[in-house]
Protein backbone atom coordinates (compact mmCIF):
# COMPACT_ATOMS: atom_id res chain seq x y z
CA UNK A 1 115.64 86.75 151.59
CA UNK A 2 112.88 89.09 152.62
CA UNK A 3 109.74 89.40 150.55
CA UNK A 4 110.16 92.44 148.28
CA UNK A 5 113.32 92.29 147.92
CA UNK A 6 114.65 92.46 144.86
CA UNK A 7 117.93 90.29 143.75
CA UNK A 8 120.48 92.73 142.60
CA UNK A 9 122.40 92.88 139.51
CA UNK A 10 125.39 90.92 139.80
CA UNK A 11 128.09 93.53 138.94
CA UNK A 12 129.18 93.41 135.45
CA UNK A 13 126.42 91.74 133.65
CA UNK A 14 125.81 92.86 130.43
CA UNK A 15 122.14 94.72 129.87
CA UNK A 16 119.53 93.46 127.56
CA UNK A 17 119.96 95.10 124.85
CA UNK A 18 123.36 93.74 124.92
CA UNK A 19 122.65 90.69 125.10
CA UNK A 20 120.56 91.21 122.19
CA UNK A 21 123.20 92.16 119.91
CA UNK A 22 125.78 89.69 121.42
CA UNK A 23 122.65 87.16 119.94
CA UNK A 24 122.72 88.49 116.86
CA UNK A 25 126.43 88.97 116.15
CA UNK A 26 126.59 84.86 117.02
CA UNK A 27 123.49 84.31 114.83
CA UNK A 28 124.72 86.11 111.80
CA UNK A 29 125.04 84.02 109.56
CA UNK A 30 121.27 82.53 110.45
CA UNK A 31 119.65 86.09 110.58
CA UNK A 32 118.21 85.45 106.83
CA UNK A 33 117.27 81.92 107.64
CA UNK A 34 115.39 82.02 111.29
CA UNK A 35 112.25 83.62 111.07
CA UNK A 36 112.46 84.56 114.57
CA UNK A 37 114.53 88.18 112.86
CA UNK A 38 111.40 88.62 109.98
CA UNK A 39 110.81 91.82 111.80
CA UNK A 40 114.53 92.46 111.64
CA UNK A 41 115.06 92.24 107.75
CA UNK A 42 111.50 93.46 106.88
CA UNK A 43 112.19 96.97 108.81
CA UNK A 44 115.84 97.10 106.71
CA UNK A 45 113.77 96.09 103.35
CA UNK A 46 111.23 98.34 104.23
CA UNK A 47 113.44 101.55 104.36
CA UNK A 48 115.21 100.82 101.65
CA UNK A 49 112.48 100.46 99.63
CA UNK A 50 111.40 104.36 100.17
CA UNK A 51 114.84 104.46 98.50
CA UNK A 52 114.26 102.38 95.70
CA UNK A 53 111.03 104.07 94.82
CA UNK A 54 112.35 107.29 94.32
CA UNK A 55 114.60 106.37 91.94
CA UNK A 56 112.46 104.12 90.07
CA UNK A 57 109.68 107.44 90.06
CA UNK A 58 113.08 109.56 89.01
CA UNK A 59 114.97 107.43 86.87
CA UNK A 60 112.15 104.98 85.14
CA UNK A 61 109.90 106.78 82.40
CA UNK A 62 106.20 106.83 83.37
CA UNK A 63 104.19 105.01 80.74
CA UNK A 64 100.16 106.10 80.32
CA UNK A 65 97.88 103.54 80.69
CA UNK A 66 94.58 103.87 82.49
CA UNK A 67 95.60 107.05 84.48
CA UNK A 68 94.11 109.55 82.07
CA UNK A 69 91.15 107.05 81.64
CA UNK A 70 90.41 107.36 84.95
CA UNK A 71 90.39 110.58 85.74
CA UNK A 72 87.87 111.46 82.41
CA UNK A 73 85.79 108.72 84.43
CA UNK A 74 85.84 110.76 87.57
CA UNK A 75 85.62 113.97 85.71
CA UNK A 76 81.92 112.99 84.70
CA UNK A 77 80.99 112.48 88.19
CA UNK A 78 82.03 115.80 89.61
CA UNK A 79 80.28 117.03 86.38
CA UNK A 80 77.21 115.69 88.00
CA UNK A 81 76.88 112.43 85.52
CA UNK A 82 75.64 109.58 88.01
CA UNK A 83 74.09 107.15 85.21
CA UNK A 84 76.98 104.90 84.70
CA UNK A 85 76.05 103.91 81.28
CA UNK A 86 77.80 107.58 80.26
CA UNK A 87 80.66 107.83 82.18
CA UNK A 88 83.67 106.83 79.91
CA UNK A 89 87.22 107.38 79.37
CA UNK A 90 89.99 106.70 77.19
CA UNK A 91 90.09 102.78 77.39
CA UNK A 92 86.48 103.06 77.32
CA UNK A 93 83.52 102.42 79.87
CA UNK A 94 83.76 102.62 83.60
CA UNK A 95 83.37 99.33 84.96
CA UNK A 96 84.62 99.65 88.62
CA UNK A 97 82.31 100.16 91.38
CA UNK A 98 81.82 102.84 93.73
CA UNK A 99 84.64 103.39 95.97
CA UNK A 100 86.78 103.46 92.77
CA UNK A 101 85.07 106.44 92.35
CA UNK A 102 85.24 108.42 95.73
CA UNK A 103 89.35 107.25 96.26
CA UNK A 104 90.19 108.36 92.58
CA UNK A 105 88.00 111.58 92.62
CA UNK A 106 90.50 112.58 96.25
CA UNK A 107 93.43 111.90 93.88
CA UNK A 108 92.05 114.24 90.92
CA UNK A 109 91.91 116.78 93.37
CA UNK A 110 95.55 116.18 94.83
CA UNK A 111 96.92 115.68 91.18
CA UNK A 112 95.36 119.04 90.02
CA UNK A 113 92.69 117.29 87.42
CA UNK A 114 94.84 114.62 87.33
CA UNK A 115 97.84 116.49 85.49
CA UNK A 116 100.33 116.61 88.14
CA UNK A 117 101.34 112.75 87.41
CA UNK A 118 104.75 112.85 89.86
CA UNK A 119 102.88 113.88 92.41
CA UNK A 120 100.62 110.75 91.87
CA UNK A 121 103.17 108.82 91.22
CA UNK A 122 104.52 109.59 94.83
CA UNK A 123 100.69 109.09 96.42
CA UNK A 124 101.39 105.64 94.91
CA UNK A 125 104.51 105.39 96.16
CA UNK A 126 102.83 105.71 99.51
CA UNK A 127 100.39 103.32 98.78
CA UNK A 128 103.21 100.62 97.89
CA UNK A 129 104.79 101.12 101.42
CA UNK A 130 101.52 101.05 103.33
CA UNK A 131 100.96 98.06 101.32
CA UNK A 132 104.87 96.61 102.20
CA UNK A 133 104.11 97.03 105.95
CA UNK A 134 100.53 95.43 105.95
CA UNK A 135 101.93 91.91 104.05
CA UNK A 136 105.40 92.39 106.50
CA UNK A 137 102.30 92.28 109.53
CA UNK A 138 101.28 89.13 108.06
CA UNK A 139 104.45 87.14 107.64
CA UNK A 140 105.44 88.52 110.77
CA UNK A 141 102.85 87.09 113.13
CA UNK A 142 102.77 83.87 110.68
CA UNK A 143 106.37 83.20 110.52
CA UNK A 144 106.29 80.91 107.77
CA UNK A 145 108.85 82.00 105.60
CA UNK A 146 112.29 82.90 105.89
CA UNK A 147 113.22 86.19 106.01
CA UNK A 148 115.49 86.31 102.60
CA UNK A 149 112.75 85.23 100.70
CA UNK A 150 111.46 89.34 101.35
CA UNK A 151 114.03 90.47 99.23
CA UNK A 152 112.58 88.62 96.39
CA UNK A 153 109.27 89.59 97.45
CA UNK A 154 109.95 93.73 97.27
CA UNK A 155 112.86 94.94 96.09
CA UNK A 156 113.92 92.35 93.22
CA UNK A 157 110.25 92.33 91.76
CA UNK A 158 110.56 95.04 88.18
CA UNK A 159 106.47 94.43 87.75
CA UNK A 160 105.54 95.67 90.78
CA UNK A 161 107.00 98.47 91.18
CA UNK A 162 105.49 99.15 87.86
CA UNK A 163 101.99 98.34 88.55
CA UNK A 164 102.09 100.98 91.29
CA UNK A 165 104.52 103.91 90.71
CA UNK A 166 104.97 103.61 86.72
CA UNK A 167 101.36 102.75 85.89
CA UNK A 168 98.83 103.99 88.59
CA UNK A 169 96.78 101.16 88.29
CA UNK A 170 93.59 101.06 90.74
CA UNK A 171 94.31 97.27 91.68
CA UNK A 172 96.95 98.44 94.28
CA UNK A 173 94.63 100.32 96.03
CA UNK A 174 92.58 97.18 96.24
CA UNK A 175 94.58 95.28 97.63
CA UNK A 176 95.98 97.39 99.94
CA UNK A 177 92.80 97.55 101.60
CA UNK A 178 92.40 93.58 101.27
CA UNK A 179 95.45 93.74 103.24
CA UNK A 180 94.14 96.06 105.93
CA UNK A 181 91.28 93.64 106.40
CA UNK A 182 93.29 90.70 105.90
CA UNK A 183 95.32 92.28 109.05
CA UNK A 184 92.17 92.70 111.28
CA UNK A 185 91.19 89.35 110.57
CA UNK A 186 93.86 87.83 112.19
CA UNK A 187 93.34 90.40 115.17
CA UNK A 188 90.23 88.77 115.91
CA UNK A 189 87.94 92.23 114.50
CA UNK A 190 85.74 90.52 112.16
CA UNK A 191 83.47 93.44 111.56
CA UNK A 192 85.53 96.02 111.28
CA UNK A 193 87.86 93.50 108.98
CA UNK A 194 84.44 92.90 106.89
CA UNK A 195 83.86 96.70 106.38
CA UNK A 196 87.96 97.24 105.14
CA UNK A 197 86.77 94.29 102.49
CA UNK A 198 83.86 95.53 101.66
CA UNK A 199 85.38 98.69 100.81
CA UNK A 200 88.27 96.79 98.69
CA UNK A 201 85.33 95.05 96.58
CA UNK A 202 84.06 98.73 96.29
CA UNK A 203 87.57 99.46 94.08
CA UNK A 204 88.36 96.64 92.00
CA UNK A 205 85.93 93.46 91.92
CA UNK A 206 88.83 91.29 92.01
CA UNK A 207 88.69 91.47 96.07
CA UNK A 208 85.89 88.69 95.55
CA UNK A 209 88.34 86.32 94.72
CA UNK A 210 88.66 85.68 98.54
CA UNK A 211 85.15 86.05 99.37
CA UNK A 212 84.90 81.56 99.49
CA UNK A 213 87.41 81.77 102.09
CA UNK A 214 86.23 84.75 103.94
CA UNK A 215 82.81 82.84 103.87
CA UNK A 216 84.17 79.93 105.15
CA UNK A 217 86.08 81.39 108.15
CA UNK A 218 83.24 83.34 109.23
CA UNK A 219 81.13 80.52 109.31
CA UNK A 220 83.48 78.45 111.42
CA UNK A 221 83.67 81.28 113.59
CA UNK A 222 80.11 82.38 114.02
CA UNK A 223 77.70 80.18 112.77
CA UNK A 224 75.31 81.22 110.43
CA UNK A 225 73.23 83.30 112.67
CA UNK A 226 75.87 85.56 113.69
CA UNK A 227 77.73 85.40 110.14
CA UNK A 228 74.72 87.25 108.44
CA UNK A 229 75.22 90.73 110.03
CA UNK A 230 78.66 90.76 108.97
CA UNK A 231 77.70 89.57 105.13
CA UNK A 232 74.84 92.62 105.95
CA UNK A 233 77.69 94.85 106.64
CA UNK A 234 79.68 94.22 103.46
CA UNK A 235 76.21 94.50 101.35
CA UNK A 236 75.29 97.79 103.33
CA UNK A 237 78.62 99.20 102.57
CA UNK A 238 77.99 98.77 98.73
CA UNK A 239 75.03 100.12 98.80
CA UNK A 240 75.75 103.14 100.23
CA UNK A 241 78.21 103.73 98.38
CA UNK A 242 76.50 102.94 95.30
CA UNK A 243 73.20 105.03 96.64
CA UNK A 244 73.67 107.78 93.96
CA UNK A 245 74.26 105.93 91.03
CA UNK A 246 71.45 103.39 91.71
CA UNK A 247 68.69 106.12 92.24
CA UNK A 248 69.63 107.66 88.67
CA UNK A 249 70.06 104.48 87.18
CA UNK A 250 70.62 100.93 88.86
CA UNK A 251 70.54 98.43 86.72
CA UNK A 252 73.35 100.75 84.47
CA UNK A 253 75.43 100.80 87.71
CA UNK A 254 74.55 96.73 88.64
CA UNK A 255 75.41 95.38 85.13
CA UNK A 256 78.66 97.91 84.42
CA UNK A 257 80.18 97.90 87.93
CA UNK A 258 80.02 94.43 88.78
CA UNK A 259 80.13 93.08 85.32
CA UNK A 260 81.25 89.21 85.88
CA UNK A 261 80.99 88.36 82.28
CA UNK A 262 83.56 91.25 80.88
CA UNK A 263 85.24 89.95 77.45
CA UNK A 264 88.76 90.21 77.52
CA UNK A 265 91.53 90.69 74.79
CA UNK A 266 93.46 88.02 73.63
CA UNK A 267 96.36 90.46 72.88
CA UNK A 268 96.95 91.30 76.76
CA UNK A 269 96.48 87.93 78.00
CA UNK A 270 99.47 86.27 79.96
CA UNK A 271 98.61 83.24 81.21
CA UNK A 272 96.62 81.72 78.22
CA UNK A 273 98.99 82.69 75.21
CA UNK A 274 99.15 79.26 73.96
CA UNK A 275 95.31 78.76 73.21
CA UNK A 276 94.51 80.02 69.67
CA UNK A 277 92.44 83.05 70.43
CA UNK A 278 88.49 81.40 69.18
CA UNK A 279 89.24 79.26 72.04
CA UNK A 280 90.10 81.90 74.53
CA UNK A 281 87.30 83.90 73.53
CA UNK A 282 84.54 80.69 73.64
CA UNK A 283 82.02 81.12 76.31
CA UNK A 284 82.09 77.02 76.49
CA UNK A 285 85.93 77.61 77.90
CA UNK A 286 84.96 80.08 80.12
CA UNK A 287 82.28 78.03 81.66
CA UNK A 288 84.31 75.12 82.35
CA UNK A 289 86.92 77.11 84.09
CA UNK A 290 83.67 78.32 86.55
CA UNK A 291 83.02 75.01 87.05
CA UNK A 292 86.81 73.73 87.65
CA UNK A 293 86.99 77.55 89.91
CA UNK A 294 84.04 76.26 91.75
CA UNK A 295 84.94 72.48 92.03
CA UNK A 296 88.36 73.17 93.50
CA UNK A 297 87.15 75.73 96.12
CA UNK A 298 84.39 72.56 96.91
CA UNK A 299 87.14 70.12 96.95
CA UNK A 300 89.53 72.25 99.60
CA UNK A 301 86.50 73.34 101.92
CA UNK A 302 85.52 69.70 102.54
CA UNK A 303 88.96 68.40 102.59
CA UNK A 304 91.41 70.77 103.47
CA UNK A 305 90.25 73.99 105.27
CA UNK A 306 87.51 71.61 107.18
CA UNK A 307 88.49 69.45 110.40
CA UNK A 308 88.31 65.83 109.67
CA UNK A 309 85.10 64.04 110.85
CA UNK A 310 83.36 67.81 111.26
CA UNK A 311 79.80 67.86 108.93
CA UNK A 312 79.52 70.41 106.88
CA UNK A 313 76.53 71.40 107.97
CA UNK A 314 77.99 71.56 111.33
CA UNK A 315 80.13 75.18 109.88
CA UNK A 316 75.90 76.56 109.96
CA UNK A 317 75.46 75.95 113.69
CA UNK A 318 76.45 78.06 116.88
CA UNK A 319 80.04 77.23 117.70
CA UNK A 320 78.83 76.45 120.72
CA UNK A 321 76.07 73.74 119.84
CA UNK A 322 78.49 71.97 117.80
CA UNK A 323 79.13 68.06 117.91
CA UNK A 324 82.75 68.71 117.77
CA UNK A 325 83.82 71.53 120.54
CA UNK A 326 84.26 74.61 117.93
CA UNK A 327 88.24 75.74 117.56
CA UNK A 328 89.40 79.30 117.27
CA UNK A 329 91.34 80.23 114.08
CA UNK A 330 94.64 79.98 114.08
CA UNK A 331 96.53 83.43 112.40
CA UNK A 332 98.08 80.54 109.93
CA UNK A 333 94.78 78.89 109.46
CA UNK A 334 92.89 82.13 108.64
CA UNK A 335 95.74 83.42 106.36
CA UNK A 336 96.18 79.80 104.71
CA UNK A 337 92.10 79.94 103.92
CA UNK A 338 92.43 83.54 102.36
CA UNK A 339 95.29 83.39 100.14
CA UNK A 340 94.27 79.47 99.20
CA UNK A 341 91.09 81.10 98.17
CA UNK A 342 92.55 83.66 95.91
CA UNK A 343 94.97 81.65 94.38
CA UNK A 344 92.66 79.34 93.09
CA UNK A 345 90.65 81.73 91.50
CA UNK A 346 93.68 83.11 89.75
CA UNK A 347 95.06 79.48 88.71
CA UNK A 348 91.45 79.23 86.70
CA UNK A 349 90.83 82.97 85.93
CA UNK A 350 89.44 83.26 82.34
CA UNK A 351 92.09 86.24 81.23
CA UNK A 352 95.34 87.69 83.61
CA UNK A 353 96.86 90.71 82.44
CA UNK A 354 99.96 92.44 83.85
CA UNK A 355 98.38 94.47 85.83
CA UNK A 356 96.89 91.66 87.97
CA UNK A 357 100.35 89.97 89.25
CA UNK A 358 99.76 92.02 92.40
CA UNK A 359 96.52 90.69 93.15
CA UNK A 360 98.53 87.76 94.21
CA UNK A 361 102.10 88.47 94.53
CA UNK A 362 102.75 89.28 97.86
CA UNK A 363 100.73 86.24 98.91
CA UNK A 364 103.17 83.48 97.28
CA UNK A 365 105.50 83.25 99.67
CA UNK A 366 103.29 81.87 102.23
CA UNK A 367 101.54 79.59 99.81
CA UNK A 368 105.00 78.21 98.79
CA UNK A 369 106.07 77.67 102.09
CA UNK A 370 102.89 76.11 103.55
CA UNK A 371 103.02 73.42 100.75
CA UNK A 372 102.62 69.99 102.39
CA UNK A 373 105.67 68.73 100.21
CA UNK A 374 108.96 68.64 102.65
CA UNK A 375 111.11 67.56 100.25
CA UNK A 376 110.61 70.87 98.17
CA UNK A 377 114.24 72.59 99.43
CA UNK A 378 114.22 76.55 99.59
CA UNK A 379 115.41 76.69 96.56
CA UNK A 380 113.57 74.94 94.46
CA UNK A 381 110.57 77.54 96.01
CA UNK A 382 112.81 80.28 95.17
CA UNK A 383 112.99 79.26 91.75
CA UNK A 384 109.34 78.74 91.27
CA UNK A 385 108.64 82.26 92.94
CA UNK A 386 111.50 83.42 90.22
CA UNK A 387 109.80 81.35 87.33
CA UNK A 388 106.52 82.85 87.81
CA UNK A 389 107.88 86.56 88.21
CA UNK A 390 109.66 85.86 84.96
CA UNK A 391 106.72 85.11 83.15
CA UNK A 392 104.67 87.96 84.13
CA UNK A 393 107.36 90.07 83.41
CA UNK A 394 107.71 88.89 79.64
CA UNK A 395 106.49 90.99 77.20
CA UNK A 396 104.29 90.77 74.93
CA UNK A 397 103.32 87.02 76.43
CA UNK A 398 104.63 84.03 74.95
CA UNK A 399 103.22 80.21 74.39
CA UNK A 400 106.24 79.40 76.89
CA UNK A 401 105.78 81.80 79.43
CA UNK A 402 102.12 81.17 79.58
CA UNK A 403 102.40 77.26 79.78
CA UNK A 404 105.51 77.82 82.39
CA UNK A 405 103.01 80.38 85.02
CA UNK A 406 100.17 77.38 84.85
CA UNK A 407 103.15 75.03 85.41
CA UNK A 408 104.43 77.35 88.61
CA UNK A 409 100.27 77.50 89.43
CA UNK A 410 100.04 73.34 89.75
CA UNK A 411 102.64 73.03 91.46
CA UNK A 412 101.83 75.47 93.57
CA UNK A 413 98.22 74.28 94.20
CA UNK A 414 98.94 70.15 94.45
CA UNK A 415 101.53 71.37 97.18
CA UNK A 416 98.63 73.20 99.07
CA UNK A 417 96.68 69.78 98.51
CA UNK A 418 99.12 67.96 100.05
CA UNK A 419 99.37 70.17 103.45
CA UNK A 420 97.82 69.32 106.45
CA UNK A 421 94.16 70.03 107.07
CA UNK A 422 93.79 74.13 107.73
CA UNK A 423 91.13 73.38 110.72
CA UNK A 424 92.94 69.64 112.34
CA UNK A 425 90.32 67.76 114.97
CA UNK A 426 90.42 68.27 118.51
CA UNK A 427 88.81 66.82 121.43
CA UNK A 428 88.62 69.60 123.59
CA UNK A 429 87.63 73.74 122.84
CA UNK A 430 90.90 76.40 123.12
CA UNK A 431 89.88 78.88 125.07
CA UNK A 432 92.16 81.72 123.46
CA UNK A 433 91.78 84.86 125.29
CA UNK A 434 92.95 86.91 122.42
CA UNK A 435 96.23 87.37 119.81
CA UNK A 436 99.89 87.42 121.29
CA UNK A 437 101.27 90.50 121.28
CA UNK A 438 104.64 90.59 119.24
CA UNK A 439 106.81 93.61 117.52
CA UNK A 440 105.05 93.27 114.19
CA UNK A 441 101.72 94.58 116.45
């Protein structure tokens, strides 16, 4: 045949899309199972969740927490209080940083003062699907999991829904920016992706919780030379945003925004129930679960998230004046590193309240699923992911649900253990030009 021409369609074929749903109709029965249709089942999930969150705003009773709290906080600052030392509300003291105080001031103003609560509840509402598509991003470009596990993971969860739309909590808003950064991460924009976190510390300190792993992947990355702009960036961010609190009074703003030795209530605790409270409340307790917080992020940075025979000390050079020829970061690798990095902190965290589930909720299905046990069948992961949503949804916390969330949390953790390496040895450098393009882009 001549060059440039093309080879005609034999009559009768079917078209692509055709094909496509000739595929699908065959698959069925796998379409849950084969994460090759994650995009598939998240887009259904995700539209009928705008469903489900109207009714829950319509049908559910709102229940006052922190919302009015808030808002008297915020209140004080448009009142031109910057020392942080007055600024108070219901619950007491503000103790969130900075950007907590921009992103709630914009939703005083929508809410009118803070009075129109339905309309909040709908911002929220918004937030929670902005939220749904960033973790759908994720598990789409990671495809770890099986698609039916996202059922579990947004529509069947009661406590979530809560914590956003019922509740008005600020650690949504937290996390959806962790998310957003989480998302250019794994899209290869570091700095940018450092800013989004920055800004997520900014609203709820809890963001920290992943700053180990963050470290560690932008070390691997960069080197320490070229890691210490990018710490600059997250540090310049803060201050900024900080600026007019800390000229009226910074050490009130230092030691109430990023308060690391807070006291919590024994009453609200869920995940140490079964301690008699003078333990709980014992600074001797707390400092041994720093050091066990500490010795387990040690322990998986040397043995797990490192490649075997790389120095440590080798993560401070150039990438390029490495012993071992320097690796990019897998998607799986940098995700793995993140979440592992969180969930640690929250296995040893000295008090969880409700409120917290989401700081690592939508991050347990990958966990579960990247568990080096193979034996562990799908449902026996289901039931753990069920176990653990059952115990943060039991109210007021019990000795049993307390003891069976640490259970879900070991189990959890020894199965991350046992996985392969995050960063396996190689001989030679990858040379990736940049991440594949797929629908969940």
């Amino acid at each position: 045949m001549a060059g440039g021409v093309g080879r005609k369609k034999p009559p009768g074929s079917p078209s692509p899309v055709w094909r496509t749903l000739q595929t699908l109709w065959q698959e069925k029965h796998l379409v849950l199972f084969k994460t090759e249709y994650t995009f598939l089942v998240v887009s259904v999930l995700w539209f009928l969740e705008i469903g489900i969150n109207v009714w829950v705003i319509q049908k559910v009773a709102y229940t006052e927490i922190d919302w009015k709290a808030y808002m008297d906080e915020v209140e004080g600052v448009i009142n031109g209080t910057y020392d942080y030392t007055e600024l108070k509300g219901d619950t007491g003291p503000l103790v969130y940083p900075a950007g907590f105080v921009y992103i709630f001031t914009v939703l005083y103003y929508i809410t009118g003062s803070g009075a129109n609560i339905r309309l909040g509840q709908y911002v929220f509402a918004v937030f929670y699907l902005i939220t749904l598509l960033l973790v759908f991003r994720i598990y789409c470009r990671t495809k770890k999991v099986p698609p039916y596990v996202f059922f579990f993971m947004c529509c069947a969860s009661y406590r979530i829904h809560s914590i956003f739309v019922l509740r008005l909590f600020n650690d949504p808003v937290a996390m959806m920016l962790l998310f957003a950064a989480v998302n250019l991460f794994i899209d290869g924009r570091w700095s940018l992706g450092c800013g989004i976190y920055s800004l997520a510390v900014s609203v709820k300190m809890n963001v920290l919780l992943f700053a180990p792993g963050l470290l560690f992947l932008l070390l691997s990355e960069f080197g320490l030379i070229k890691t210490i702009p990018k710490l600059g960036l997250c540090a310049a961010i803060q201050l900024l945003l900080g600026l007019p609190f800390l000229l009226e009074n910074p050490v009130g703003y230092l030691t109430r925004a990023f308060d690391l030795g807070r006291q919590f209530m024994f009453k609200w605790t869920v995940n140490w129930r079964f301690l008699p409270e003078w333990l709980f409340l014992n600074r001797s307790f707390h400092f041994l679960l720093l050091a066990a917080h500490l010795l387990s992020l040690l322990l998986f940075a040397l043995r797990r998230w490192k490649r075997s025979g790389e120095s440590p000390l080798e993560l401070l050079k150039n990438p390029g004046k490495r012993k071992v020829p320097a690796q990019k970061n897998t998607v799986n690798q940098i995700v793995l590193v993140l979440f592992t990095s969180n969930f640690i902190g929250m296995c040893f965290s000295r008090s969880l309240h409700y409120q917290f589930y989401v700081w690592y909720f939508h991050t347990l299905p990958f966990l579960l699923w990247s568990g080096g046990v193979k034996k562990m069948a799908h449902l026996l992961r289901v039931l753990i992911l069920g176990l653990v949503e059952l115990s943060w949804n039991t109210y007021p916390s019990t000795c049993s649900s307390s003891i069976a969330l640490h259970v879900c949390h070991v189990v959890i953790l020894l199965c991350l253990w046992l996985a392969p390496p995050a960063l396996p040895s190689a001989p030679t450098r990858t040379h990736a030009k940049g991440p594949t393009k797929d629908k969940c882009q």
